[in-house]
Protein backbone atom coordinates (compact mmCIF):
# COMPACT_ATOMS: atom_id res chain seq x y z
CA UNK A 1 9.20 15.49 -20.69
CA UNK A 2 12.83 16.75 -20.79
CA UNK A 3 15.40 16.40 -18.60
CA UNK A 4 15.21 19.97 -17.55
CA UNK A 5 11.37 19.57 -16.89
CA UNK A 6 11.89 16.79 -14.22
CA UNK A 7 14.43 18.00 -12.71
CA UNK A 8 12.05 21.57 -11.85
CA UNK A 9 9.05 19.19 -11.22
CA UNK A 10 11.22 17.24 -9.08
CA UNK A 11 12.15 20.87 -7.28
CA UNK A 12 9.31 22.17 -6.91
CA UNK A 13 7.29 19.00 -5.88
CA UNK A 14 10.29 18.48 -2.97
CA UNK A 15 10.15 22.36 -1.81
CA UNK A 16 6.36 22.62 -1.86
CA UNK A 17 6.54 19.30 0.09
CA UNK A 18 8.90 20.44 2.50
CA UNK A 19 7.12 23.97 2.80
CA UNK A 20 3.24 22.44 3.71
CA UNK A 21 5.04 20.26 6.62
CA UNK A 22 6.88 22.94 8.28
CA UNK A 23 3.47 24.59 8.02
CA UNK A 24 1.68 22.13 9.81
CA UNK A 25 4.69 21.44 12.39
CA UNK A 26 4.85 25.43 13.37
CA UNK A 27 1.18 25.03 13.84
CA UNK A 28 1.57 22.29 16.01
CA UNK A 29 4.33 23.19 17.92
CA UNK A 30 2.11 26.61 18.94
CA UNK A 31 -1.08 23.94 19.97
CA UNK A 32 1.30 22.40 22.09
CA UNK A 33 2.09 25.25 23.94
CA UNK A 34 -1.00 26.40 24.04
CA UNK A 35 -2.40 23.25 25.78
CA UNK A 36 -0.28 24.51 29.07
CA UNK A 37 -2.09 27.88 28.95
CA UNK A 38 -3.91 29.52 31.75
CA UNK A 39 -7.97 30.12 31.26
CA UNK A 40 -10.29 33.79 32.20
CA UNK A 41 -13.87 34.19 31.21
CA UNK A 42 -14.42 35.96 28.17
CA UNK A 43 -17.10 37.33 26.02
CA UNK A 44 -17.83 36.89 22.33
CA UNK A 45 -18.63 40.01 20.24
CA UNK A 46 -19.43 38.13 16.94
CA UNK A 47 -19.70 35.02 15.44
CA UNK A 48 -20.31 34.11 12.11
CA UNK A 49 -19.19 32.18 8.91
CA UNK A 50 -17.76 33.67 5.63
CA UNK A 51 -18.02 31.42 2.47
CA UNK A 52 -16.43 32.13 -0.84
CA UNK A 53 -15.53 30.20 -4.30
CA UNK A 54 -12.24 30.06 -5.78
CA UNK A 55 -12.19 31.23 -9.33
CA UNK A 56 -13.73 28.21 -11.22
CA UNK A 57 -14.69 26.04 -8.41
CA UNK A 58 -18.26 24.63 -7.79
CA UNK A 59 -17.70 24.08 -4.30
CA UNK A 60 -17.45 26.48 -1.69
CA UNK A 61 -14.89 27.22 1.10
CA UNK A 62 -15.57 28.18 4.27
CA UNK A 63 -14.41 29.63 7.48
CA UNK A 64 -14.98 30.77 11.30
CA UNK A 65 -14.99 34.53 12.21
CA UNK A 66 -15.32 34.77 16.01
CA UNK A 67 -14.30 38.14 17.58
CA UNK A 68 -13.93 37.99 21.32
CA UNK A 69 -13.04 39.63 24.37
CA UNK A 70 -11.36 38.25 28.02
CA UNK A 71 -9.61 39.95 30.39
CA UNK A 72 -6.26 39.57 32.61
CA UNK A 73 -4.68 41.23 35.50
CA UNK A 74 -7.74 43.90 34.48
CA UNK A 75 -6.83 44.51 31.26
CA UNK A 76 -8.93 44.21 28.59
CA UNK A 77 -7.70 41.76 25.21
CA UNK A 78 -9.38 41.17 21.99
CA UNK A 79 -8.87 38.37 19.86
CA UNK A 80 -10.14 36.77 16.40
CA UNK A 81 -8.16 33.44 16.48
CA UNK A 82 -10.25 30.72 17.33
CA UNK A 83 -7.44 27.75 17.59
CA UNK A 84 -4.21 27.60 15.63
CA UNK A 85 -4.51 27.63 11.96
CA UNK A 86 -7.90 28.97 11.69
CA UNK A 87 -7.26 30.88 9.16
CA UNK A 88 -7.06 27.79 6.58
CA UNK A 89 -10.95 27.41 4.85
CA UNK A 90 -12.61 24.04 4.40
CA UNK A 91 -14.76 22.86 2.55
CA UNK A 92 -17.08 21.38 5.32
CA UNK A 93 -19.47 23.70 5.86
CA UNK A 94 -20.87 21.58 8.90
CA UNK A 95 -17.67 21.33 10.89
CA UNK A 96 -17.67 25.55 10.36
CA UNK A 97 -20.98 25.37 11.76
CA UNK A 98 -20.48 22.99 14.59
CA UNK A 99 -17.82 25.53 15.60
CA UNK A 100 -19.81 28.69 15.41
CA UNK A 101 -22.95 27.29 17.41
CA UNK A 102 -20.65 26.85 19.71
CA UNK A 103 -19.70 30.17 19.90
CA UNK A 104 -22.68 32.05 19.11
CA UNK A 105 -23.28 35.42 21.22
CA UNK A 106 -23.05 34.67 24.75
CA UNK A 107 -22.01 36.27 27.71
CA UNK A 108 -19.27 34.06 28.77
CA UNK A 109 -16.81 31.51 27.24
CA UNK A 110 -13.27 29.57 28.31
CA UNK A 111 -10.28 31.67 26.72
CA UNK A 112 -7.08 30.15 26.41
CA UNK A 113 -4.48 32.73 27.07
CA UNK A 114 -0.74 32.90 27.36
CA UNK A 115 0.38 33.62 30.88
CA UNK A 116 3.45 35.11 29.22
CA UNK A 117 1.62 36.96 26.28
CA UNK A 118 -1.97 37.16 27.36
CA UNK A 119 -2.39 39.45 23.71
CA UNK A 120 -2.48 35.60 22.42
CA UNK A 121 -5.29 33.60 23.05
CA UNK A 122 -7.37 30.62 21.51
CA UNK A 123 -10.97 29.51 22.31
CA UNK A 124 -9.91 26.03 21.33
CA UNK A 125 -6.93 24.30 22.33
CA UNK A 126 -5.44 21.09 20.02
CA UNK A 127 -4.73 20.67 16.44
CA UNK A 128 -8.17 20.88 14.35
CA UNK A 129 -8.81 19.32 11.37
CA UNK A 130 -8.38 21.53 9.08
CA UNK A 131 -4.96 21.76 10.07
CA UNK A 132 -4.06 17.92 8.93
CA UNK A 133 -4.86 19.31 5.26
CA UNK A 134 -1.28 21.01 5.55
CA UNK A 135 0.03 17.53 6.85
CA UNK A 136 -1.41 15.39 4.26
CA UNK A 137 -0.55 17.95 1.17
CA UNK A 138 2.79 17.84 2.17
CA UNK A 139 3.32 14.02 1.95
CA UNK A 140 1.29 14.11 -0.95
CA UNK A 141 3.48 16.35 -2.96
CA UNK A 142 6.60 14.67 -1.69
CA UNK A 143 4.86 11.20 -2.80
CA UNK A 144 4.36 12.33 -6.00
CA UNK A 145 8.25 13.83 -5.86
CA UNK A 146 8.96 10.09 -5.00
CA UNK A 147 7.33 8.83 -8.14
CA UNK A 148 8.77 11.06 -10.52
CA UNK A 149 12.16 10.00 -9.19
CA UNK A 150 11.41 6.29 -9.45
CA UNK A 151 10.00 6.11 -12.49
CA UNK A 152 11.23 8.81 -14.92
């Protein structure tokens, strides 16, 4: 490797670092503020699980689509988010699963809602595990950044 190749390797390792762990820390600032949120009844309109592969990849990704509705001050909300960061896929089609169940089509369930915003709402509160992928890639790629540094 040249010079000029570590030194972008060494960029883009520290940036793409730096990038996952704001990520995750915006994530977990919301879950935080979410845990003070008030709670209404709601209703879920569908549940269900889509899967997909990534170009070239055996194993399949996986994630929660819940659509549900709750009401406040009698007004009527919708809402797809089922906890902060859902939108990240895993590859654990059982913890997807677990979560659905959960939520199958019911006539009630516990909404989170914002007292402030009640447009923004969660049906689970707290940091899931998904969301430690961000975390964890993160130190990885500054780890790596670390190694480069020491030893080239």
């Amino acid at each position: 490797m040249t010079a000029e190749e570590i030194v972008l390797l060494h960029t883009c390792l520290q940036i793409g670092g730096i990038l996952f762990i704001i990520l995750f820390l915006g994530i977990y600032y919301q879950t935080r503020k979410s845990m003070r949120w008030a709670t209404t009844k709601g209703k879920i309109l569908s549940s269900s699980i889509s899967s997909w592969n990534m170009s070239g990849e055996v194993e399949k990704l996986h994630e929660t689509k819940i659509e549900y509705q709750y009401e406040v001050d009698g007004r009527l909300y919708s809402s797809k988010r089922v906890y902060y960061g859902d939108w990240l896929a895993t590859n654990s089609l059982s913890y997807v699963k677990k979560i659905t169940e959960g939520y199958g089509i019911k006539p009630s369930c516990v909404v989170y809602y914002n007292p402030r915003k009640p447009q923004n709402a969660v049906l689970i509160k707290g940091i899931a595990p998904p969301v430690y992928s961000l975390l964890v890639f993160g130190l990885v790629l500054i780890g790596a950044d670390i190694c480069i540094y020491l030893f080239f």
